[in-house]
Protein backbone atom coordinates (compact mmCIF):
# COMPACT_ATOMS: atom_id res chain seq x y z
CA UNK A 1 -118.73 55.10 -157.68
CA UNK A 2 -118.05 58.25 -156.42
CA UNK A 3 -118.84 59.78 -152.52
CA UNK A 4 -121.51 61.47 -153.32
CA UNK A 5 -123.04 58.82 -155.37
CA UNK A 6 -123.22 56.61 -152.14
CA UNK A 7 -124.64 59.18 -150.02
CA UNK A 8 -127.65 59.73 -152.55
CA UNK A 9 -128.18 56.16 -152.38
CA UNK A 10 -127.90 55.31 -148.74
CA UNK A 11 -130.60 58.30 -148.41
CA UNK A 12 -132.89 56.95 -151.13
CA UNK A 13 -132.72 53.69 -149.01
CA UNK A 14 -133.93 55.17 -145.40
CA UNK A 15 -136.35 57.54 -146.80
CA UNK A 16 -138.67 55.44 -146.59
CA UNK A 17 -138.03 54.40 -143.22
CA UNK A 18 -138.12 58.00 -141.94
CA UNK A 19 -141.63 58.19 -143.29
CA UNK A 20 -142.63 55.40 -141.56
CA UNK A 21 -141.55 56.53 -138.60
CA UNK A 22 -142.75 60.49 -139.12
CA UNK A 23 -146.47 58.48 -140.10
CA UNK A 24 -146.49 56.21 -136.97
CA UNK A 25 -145.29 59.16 -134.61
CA UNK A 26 -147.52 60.09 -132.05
CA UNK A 27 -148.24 63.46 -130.86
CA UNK A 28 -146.93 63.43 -127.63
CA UNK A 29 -143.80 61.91 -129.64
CA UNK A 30 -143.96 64.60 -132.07
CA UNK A 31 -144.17 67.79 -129.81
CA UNK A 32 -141.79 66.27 -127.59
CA UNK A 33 -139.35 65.86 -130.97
CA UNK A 34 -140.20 69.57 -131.90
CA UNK A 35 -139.33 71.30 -128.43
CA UNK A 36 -135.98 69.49 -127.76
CA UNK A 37 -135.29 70.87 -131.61
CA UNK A 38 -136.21 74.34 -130.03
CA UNK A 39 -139.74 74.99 -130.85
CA UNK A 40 -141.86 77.46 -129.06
CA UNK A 41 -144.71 75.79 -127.38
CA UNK A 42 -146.80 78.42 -128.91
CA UNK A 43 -144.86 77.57 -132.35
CA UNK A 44 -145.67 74.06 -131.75
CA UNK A 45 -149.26 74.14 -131.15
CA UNK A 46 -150.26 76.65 -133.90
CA UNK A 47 -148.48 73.50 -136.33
CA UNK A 48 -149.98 70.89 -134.76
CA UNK A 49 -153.58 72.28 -134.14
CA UNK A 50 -153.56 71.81 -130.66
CA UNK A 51 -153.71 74.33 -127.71
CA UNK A 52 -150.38 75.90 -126.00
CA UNK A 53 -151.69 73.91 -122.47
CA UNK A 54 -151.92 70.58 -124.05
CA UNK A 55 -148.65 71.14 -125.91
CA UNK A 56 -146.79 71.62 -122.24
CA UNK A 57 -148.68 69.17 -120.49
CA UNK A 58 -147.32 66.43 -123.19
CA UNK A 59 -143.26 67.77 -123.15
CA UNK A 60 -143.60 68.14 -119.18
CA UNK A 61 -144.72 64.53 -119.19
CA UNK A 62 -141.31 63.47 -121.25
């Protein structure tokens, strides 16, 4: 079994973990998640239908 052949199964095995946890995520979680990965808050809003104010009153709060 080759290298890569392990790493295409190990991912197969936690995907569905990681959409567990992208499903159960809440939004403060989530726009908290996008700014530290360097998201605008103006970015993050306009993806997450939410206003800019709401989006900086839930990442001040982390």
């Amino acid at each position: 079994m080759t290298t890569e052949t392990i790493a295409l199964i190990l991912a197969l095995l936690m995907l569905p973990l990681v959409v567990l946890l992208w499903a159960t995520e809440t939004t403060e979680e989530r726009a908290v998640r996008l700014r530290r990965s360097g998201w605008s808050q103006r970015r993050i809003a306009e993806h997450m239908g939410i206003s800019r104010s709401r989006v900086h009153r839930l990442t001040m709060a982390a």
